[in-house]
Protein backbone atom coordinates (compact mmCIF):
# COMPACT_ATOMS: atom_id res chain seq x y z
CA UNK A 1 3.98 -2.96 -30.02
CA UNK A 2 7.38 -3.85 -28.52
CA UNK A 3 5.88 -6.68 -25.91
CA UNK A 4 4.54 -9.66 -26.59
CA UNK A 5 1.47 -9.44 -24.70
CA UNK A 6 0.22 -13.14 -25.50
CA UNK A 7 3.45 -14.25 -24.27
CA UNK A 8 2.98 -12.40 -21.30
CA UNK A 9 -0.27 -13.19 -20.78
CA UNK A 10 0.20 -17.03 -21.16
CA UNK A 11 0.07 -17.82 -17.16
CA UNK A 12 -2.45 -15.77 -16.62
CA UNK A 13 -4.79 -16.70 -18.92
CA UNK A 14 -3.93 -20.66 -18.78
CA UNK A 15 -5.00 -19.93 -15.03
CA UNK A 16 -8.14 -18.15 -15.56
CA UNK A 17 -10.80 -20.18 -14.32
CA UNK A 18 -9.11 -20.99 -10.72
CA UNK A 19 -7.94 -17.01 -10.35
CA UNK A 20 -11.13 -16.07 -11.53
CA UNK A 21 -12.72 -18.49 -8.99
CA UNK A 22 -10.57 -17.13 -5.81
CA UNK A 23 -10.70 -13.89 -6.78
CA UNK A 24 -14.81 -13.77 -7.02
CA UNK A 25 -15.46 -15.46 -3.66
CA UNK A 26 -12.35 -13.99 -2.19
CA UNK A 27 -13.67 -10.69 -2.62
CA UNK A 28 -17.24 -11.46 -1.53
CA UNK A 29 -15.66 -13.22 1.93
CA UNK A 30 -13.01 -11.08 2.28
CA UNK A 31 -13.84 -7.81 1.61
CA UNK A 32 -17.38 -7.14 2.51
CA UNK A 33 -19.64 -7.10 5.53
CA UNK A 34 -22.96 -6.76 6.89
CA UNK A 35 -24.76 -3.98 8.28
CA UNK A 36 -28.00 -4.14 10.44
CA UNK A 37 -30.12 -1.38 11.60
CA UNK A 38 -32.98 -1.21 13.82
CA UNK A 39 -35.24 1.59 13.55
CA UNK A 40 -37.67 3.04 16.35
CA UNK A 41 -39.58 6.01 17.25
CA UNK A 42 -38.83 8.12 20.24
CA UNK A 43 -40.91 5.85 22.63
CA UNK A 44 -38.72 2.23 21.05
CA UNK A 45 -41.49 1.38 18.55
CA UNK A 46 -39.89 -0.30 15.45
CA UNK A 47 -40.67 1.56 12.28
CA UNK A 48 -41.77 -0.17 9.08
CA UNK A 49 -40.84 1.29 5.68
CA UNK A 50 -38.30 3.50 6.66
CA UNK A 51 -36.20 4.13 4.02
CA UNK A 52 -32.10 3.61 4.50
CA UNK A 53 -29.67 4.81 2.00
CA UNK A 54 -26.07 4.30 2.55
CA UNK A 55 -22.76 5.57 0.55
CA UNK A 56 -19.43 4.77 0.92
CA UNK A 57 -17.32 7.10 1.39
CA UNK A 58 -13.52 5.44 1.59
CA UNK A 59 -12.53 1.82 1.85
CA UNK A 60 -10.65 0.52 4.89
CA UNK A 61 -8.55 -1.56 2.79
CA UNK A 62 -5.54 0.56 1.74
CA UNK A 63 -4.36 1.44 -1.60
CA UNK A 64 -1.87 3.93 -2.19
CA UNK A 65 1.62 4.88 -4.06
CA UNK A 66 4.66 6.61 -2.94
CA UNK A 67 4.40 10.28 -2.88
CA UNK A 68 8.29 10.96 -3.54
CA UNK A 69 7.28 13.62 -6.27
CA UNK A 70 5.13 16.09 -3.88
CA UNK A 71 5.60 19.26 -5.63
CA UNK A 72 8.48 18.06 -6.99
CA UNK A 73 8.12 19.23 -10.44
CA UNK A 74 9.92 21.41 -13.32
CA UNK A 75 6.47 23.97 -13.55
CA UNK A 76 3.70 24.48 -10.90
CA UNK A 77 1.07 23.18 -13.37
CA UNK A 78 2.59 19.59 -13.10
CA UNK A 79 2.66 19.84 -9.49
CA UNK A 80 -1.37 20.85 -8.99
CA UNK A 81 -2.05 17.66 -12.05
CA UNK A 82 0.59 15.50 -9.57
CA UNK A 83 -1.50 16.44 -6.54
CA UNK A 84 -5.11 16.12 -7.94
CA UNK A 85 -4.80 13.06 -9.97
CA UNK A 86 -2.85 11.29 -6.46
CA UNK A 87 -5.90 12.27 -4.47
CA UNK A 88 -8.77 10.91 -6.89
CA UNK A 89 -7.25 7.03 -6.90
CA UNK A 90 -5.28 6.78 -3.35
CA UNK A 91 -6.26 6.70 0.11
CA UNK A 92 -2.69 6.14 1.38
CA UNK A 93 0.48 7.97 0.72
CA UNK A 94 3.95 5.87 1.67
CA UNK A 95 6.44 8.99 2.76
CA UNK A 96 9.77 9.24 2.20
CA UNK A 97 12.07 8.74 5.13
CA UNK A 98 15.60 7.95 3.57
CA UNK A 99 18.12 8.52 6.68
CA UNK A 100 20.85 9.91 4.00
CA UNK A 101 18.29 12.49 2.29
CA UNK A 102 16.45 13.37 5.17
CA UNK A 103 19.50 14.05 7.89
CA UNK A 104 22.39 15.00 5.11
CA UNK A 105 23.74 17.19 7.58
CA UNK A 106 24.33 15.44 11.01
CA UNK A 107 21.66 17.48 13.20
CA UNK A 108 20.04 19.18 10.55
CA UNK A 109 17.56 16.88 9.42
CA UNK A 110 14.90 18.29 6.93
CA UNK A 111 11.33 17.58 8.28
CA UNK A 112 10.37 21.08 8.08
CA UNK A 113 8.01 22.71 5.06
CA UNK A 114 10.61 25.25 3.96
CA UNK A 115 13.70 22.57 4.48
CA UNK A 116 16.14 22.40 1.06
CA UNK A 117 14.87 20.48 -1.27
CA UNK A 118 16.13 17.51 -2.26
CA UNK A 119 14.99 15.35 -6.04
CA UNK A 120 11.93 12.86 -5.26
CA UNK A 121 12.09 13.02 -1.25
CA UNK A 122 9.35 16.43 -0.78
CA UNK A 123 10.04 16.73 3.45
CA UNK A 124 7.62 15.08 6.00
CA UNK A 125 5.60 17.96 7.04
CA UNK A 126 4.62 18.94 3.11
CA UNK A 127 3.73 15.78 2.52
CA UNK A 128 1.82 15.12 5.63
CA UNK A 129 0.00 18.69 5.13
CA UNK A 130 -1.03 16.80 1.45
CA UNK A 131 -2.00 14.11 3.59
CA UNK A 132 -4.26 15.81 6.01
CA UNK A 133 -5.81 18.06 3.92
CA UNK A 134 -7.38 15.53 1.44
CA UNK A 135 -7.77 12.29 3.67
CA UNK A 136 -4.99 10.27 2.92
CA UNK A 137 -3.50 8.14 5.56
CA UNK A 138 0.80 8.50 5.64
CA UNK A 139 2.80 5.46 6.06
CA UNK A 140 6.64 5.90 6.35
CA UNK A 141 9.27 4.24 4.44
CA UNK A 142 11.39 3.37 6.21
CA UNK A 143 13.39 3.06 9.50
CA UNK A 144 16.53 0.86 9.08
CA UNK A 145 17.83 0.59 5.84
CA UNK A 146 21.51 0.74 5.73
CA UNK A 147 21.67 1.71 1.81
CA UNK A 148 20.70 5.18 2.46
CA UNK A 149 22.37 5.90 5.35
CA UNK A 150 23.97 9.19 5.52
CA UNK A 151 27.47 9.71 4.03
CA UNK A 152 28.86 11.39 7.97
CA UNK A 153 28.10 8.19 9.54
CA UNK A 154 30.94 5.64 10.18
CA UNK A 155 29.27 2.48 8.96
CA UNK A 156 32.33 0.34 10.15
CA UNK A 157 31.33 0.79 13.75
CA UNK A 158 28.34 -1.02 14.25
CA UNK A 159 28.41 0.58 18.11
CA UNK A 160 28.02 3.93 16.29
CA UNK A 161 25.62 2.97 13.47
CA UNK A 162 23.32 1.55 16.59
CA UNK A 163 23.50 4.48 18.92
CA UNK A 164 23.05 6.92 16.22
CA UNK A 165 19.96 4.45 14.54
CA UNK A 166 17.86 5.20 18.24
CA UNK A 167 18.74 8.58 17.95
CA UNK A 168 16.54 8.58 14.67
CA UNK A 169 14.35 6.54 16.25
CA UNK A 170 13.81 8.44 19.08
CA UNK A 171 13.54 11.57 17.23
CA UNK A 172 10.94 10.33 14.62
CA UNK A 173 8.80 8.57 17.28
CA UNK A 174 8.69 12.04 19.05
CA UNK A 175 7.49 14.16 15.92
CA UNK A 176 5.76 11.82 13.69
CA UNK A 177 4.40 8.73 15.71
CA UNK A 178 1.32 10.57 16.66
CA UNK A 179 0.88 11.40 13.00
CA UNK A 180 1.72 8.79 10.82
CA UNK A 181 0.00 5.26 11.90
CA UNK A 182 2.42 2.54 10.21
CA UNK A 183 6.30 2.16 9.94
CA UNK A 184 8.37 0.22 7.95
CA UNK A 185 11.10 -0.62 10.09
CA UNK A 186 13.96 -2.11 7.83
CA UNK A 187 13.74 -2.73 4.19
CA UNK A 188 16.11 -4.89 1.95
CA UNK A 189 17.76 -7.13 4.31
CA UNK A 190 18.11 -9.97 1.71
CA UNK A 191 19.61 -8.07 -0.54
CA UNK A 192 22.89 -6.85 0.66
CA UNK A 193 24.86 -9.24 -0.67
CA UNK A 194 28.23 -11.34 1.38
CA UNK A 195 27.45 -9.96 5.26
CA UNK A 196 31.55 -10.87 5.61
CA UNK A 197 32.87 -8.95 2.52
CA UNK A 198 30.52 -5.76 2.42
CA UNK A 199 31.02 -2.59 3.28
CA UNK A 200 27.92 -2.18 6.24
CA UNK A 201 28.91 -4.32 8.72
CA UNK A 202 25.80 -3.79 10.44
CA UNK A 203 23.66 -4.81 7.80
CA UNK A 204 25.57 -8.37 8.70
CA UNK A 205 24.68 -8.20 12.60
CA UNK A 206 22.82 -11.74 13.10
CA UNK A 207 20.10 -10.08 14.73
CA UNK A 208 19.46 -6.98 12.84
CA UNK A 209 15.90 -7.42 12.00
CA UNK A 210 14.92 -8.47 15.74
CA UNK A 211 16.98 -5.34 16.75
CA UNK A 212 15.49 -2.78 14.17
CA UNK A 213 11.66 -3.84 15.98
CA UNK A 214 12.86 -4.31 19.15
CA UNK A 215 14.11 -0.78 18.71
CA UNK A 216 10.89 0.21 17.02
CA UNK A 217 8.97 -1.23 19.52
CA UNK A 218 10.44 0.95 22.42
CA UNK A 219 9.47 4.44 20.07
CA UNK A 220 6.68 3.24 18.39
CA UNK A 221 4.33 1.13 20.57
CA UNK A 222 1.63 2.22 19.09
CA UNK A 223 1.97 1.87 15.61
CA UNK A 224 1.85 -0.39 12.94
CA UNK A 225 5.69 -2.03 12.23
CA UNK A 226 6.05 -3.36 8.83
CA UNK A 227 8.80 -6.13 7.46
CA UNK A 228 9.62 -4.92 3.60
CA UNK A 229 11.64 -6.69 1.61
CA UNK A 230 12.29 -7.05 -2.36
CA UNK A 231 10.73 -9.22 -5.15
CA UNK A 232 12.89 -11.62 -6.13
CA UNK A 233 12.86 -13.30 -2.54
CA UNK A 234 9.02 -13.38 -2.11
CA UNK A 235 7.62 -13.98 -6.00
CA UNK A 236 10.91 -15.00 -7.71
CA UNK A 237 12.48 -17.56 -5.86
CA UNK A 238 9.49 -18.93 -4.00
CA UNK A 239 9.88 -22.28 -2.16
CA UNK A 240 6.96 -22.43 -0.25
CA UNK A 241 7.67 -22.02 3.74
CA UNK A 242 11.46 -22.63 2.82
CA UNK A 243 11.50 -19.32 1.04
CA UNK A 244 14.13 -17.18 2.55
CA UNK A 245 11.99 -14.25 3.36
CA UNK A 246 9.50 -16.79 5.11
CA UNK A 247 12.26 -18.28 6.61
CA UNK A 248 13.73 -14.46 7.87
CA UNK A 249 10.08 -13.50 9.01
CA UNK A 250 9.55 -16.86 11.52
CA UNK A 251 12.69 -16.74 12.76
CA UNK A 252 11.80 -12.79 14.28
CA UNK A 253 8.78 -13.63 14.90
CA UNK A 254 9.84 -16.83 17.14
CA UNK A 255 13.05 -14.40 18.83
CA UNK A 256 9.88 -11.99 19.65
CA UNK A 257 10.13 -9.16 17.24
CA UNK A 258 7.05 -7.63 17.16
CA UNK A 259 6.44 -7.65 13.69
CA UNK A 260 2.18 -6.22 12.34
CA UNK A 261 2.45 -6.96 9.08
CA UNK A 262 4.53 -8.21 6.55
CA UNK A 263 5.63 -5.76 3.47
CA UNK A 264 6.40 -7.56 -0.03
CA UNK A 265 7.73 -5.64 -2.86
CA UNK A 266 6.32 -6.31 -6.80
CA UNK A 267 8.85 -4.54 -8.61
CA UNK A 268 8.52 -6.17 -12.58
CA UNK A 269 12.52 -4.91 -13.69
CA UNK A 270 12.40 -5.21 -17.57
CA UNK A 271 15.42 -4.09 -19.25
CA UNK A 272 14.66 -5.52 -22.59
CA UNK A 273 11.04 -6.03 -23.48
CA UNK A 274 12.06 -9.68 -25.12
CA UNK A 275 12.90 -10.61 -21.74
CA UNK A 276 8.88 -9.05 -20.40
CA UNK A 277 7.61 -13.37 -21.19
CA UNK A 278 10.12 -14.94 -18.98
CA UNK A 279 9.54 -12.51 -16.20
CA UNK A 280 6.02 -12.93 -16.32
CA UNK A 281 6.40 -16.54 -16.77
CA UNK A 282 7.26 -17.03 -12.56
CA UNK A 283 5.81 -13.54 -11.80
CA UNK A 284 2.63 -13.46 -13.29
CA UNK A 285 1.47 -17.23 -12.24
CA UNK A 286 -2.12 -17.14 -10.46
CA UNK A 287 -1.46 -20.33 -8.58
CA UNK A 288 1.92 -19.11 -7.49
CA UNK A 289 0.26 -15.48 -6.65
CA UNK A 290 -1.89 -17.56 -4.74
CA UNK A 291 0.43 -19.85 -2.83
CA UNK A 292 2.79 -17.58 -1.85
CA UNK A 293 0.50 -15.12 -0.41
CA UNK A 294 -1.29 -18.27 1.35
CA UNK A 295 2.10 -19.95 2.61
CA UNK A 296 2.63 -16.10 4.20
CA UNK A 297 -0.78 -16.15 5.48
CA UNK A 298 0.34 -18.90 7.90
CA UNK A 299 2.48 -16.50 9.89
CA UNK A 300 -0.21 -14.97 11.47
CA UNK A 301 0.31 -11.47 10.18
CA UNK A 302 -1.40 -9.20 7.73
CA UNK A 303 0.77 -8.75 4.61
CA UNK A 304 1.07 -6.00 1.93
CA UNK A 305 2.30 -5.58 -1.58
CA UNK A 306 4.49 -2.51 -0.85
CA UNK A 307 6.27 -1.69 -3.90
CA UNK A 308 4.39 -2.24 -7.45
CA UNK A 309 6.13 -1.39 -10.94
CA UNK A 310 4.65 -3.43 -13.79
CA UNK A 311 6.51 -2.06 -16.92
CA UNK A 312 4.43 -0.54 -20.25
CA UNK A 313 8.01 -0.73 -22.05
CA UNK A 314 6.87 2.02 -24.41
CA UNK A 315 4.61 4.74 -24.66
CA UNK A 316 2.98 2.82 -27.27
CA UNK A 317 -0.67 2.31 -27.16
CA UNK A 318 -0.33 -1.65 -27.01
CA UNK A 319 2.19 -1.55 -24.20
CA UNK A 320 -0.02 0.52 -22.10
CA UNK A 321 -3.14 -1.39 -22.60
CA UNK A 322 -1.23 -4.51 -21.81
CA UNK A 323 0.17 -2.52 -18.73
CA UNK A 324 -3.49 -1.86 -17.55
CA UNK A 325 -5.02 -5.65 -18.12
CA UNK A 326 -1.54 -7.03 -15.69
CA UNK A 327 -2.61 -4.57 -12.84
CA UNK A 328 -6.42 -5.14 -13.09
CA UNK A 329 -5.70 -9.14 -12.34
CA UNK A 330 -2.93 -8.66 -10.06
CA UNK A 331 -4.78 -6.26 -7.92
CA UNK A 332 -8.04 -8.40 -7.91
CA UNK A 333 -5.78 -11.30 -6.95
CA UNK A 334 -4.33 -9.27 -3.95
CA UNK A 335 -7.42 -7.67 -3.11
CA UNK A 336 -9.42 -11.09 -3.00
CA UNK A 337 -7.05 -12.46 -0.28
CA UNK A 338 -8.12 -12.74 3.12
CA UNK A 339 -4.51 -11.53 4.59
CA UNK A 340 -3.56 -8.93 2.16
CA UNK A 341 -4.55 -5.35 3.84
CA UNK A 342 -2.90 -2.46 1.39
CA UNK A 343 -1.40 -2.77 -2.40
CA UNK A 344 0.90 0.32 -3.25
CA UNK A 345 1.91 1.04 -6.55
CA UNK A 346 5.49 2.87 -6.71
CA UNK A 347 5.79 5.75 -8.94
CA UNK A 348 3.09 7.27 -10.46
CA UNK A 349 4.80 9.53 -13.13
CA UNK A 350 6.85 8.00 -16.04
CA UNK A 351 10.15 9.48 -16.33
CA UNK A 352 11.09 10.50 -12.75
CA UNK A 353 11.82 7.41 -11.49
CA UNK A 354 15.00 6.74 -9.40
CA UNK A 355 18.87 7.11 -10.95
CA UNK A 356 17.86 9.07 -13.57
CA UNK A 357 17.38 12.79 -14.80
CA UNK A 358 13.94 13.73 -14.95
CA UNK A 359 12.55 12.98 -18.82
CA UNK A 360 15.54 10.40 -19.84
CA UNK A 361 13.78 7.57 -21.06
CA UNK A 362 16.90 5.66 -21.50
CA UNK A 363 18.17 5.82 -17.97
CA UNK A 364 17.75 4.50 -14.53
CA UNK A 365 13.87 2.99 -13.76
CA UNK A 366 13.03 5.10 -16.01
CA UNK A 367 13.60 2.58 -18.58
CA UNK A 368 10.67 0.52 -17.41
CA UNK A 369 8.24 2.69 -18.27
CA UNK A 370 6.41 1.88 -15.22
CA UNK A 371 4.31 4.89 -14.52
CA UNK A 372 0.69 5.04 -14.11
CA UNK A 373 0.61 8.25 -15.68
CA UNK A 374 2.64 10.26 -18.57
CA UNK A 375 5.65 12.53 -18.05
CA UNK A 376 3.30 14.87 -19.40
CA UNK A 377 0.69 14.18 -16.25
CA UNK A 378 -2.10 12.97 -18.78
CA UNK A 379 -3.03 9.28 -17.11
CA UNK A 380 -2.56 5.90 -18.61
CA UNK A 381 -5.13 3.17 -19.05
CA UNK A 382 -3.79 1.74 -15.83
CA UNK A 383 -4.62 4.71 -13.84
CA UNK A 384 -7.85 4.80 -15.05
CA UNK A 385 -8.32 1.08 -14.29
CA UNK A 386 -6.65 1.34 -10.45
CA UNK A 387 -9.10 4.40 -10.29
CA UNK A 388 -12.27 2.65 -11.02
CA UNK A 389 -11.56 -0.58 -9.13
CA UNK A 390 -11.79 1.38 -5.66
CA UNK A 391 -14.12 4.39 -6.84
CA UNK A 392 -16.65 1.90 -8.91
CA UNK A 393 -16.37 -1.31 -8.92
CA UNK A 394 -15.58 -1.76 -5.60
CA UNK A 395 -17.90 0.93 -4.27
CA UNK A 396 -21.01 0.51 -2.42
CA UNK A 397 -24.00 2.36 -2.90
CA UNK A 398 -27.40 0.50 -1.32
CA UNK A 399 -30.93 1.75 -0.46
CA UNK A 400 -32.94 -0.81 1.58
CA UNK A 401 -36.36 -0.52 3.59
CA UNK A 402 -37.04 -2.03 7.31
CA UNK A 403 -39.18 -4.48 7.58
CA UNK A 404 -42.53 -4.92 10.22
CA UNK A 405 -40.25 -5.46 13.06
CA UNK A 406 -38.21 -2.10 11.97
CA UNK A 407 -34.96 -4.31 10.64
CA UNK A 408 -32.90 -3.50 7.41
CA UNK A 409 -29.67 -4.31 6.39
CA UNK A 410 -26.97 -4.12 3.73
CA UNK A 411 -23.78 -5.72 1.99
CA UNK A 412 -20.90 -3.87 1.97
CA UNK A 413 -17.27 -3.21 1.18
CA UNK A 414 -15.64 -2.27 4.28
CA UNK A 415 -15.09 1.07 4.66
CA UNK A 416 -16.51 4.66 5.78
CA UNK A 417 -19.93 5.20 5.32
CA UNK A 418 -22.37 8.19 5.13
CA UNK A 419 -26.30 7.04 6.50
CA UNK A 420 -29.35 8.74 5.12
CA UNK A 421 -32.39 7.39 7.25
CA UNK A 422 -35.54 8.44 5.89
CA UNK A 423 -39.09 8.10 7.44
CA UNK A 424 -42.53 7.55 5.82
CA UNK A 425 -42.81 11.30 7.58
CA UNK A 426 -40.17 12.62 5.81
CA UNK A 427 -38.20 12.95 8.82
CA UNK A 428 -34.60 12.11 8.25
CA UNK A 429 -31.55 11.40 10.33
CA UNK A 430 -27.81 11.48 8.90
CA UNK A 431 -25.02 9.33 10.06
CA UNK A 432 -21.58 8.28 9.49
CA UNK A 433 -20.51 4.67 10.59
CA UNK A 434 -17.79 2.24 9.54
CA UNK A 435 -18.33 -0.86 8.53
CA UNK A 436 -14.74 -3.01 8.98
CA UNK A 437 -13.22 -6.23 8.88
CA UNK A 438 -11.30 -5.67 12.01
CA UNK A 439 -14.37 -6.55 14.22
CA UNK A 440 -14.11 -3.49 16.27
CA UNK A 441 -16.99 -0.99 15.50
CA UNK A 442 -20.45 -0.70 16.11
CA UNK A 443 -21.61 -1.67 12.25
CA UNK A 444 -19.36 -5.21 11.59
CA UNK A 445 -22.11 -8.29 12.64
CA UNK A 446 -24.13 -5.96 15.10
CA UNK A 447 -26.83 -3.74 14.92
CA UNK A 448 -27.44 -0.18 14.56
CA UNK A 449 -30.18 1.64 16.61
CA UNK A 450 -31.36 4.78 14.98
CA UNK A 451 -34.37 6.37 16.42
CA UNK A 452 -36.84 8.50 14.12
């Protein structure tokens, strides 16, 4: 084993009873609702002993990965393993949409099924095809994000950068809007170093975030627009409200940028796994989990853990299993909060991971080990675990009965559901409703007539 796992483990498990505590009445609160059902006969007599069996079918809470390796692979049997195995634990797919990839060529951009390929960025319309054909809802990453902008575009003039930025906008909104329900809209702002000395001037603008939605806005006013921005200014260097992301997210918010929900990366970056205990030591903290997403909370917006690598280190047994017991609490931490509304892991392969060649362990994010599933497509224990968290444990199945007055009702996880209604006839009526959080359909707190 090349990780100290009790090491790693020591916030965690020092913290056990309170994350324990939120995370079981979080999830109870948070995450599940109620649905009522009257049932009558054709002339609005309530039925007694009618049976009601309900399955759900998909959660409304969202839980995906990126889908940058969409038929990406050396030999067509990775690519069908890549797209079944994607399919059986995710209901949301983030897209790529990397300016410099997608549009290498000014006016040529690539959305098209038969566009050149480029490594890990599969074009929109394969990927929303995927999508489509297996139920997954697309989210696109991302809009503004100066560090893959394309190599034709003069980044000293801010005028052009701008004009050329609604362009993309413009262009996106009119193929994909309809299509894909929620944009991030600029990624990374925090991260770009001295605004005087680098080489993007526009990344410096003052008011480039309030610009980037006010932009999105005008294309997109019907989607979801997403804040993103990386780990070590959410989890790392958290200061409570004074945290510089916080800080960067009030401030829009107050100049009016329209801002849905706000995106927060996990990415654990291990280089050396004797380095894995101090990481974990700020990262892996329930109570700070727990305060920072609480402190966010008070913004007023949904939030969502965006990015996810948490690093096996090894292909060792050990490592993996140690992998798999760091996402099973960080998810049910996440998942038990009342603001949190999607957790996406990052890659799912090892060893095609970003600034690397494909296999090479020893390179790029490769290094980190920080797959969910083999370079050989066989899937870790964290897979597995991610898996049955949505598809078991947090799966309802219920059979109930009305009562005298023809009432029944059940306890759910939000999400799609498929109704069986069955009568002491034998007459039976199917049904799909949605139970949600959201308040907005006919199952959440009301009442369901069915007649027999």
């Amino acid at each position: 084993m090349s990780v100290n796992a009790k090491a790693v483990l020591r916030k965690i498990n020092e913290n056990r009873a309170y994350m324990e505590d939120r995370v079981s009445h979080g999830i109870e609160y948070n995450r599940k609702g109620y649905a009522s059902f009257l049932v009558t006969d054709s002339e609005g007599k309530p039925l007694k002993g009618v049976k009601i069996e309900a399955v759900q079918k998909n959660h409304e809470f969202k839980h995906g990965a990126n889908i940058f390796m969409l038929d990406e692979f050396e030999m067509p049997e990775k690519n069908e393993a890549y797209r079944k195995l994607f399919k059986e634990a995710f209901n949301l797919a983030t897209l790529p949409f990397y300016w410099g990839d997608l549009e290498p060529e000014q006016g040529k951009p690539r959305y098209d099924i038969d566009s050149p390929k480029v490594y890990r960025r599969p074009n929109p319309e394969l990927c929303l095809k995927y999508c489509e054909e297996n139920g997954i809802e697309p989210k696109a990453h991302c809009l503004t994000y100066p560090y893959y902008s394309p190599k034709w575009l003069d980044q000293d003039n801010v005028y052009e950068v701008k004009k050329m930025l609604e362009k993309r906008f413009k262009e996106l909104s009119e193929r994909f809007a309809s299509r894909i329900p929620s944009w991030e809209v600029i990624n990374e702002t925090l991260c770009f170093g001295d605004p005087h000395t680098d080489s993007m001037p526009f990344f410096a603008e003052p008011d480039i975030v309030e610009w980037s939605f006010k932009l999105a806005e005008k294309y997109f006013p019907a989607n979801e627009l997403i804040m993103n921005e990386a780990q070590d200014f959410i989890w790392k260097t958290y200061m409570s409200t004074r945290s510089a992301y916080y800080l960067l997210n009030e401030r829009a918010l107050r100049n009016g940028a329209r801002i849905d929900s706000i995106g927060c990366q996990y990415h654990m970056v291990v280089l050396d796994p004797k380095n894995y205990p101090e990481l974990a030591n700020y990262m892996l903290n329930p109570r700070k989990i727990f305060a920072t997403m609480d402190d966010y909370a008070t913004l007023g917006k949904p939030l969502q853990v965006t990015e996810i690598t948490i690093p096996s280190c090894s292909n060792e047994p050990e490592d993996e299993e140690l992998q798999a017991e760091i996402v099973y609490n960080l998810y049910h931490m996440w998942f038990s909060h009342k603001a949190m509304e999607a957790i996406i892991y990052w890659n799912l392969p090892d060893g095609y991971a970003a600034r690397a060649k494909p296999g090479d362990m020893t390179a790029g994010e490769n290094r980190f080990y920080g797959g969910l599933i083999h370079f050989d497509m066989t899937p870790k224990p964290a897979f597995e675990v991610i898996k049955n968290m949505f598809n078991k444990e947090w799966h309802t199945e219920e059979t109930t009965t009305t009562n005298g007055d023809g009432m029944a009702e059940f306890k759910g996880f939000y999400g799609d559901y498929e109704i069986k209604v069955t009568g002491e006839n034998g007459k039976t009526v199917e049904k799909k409703i949605k139970l949600s959080k959201k308040g907005t359909s006919n199952v959440n707190y009301n009442r369901i007539k069915i007649e027999l």
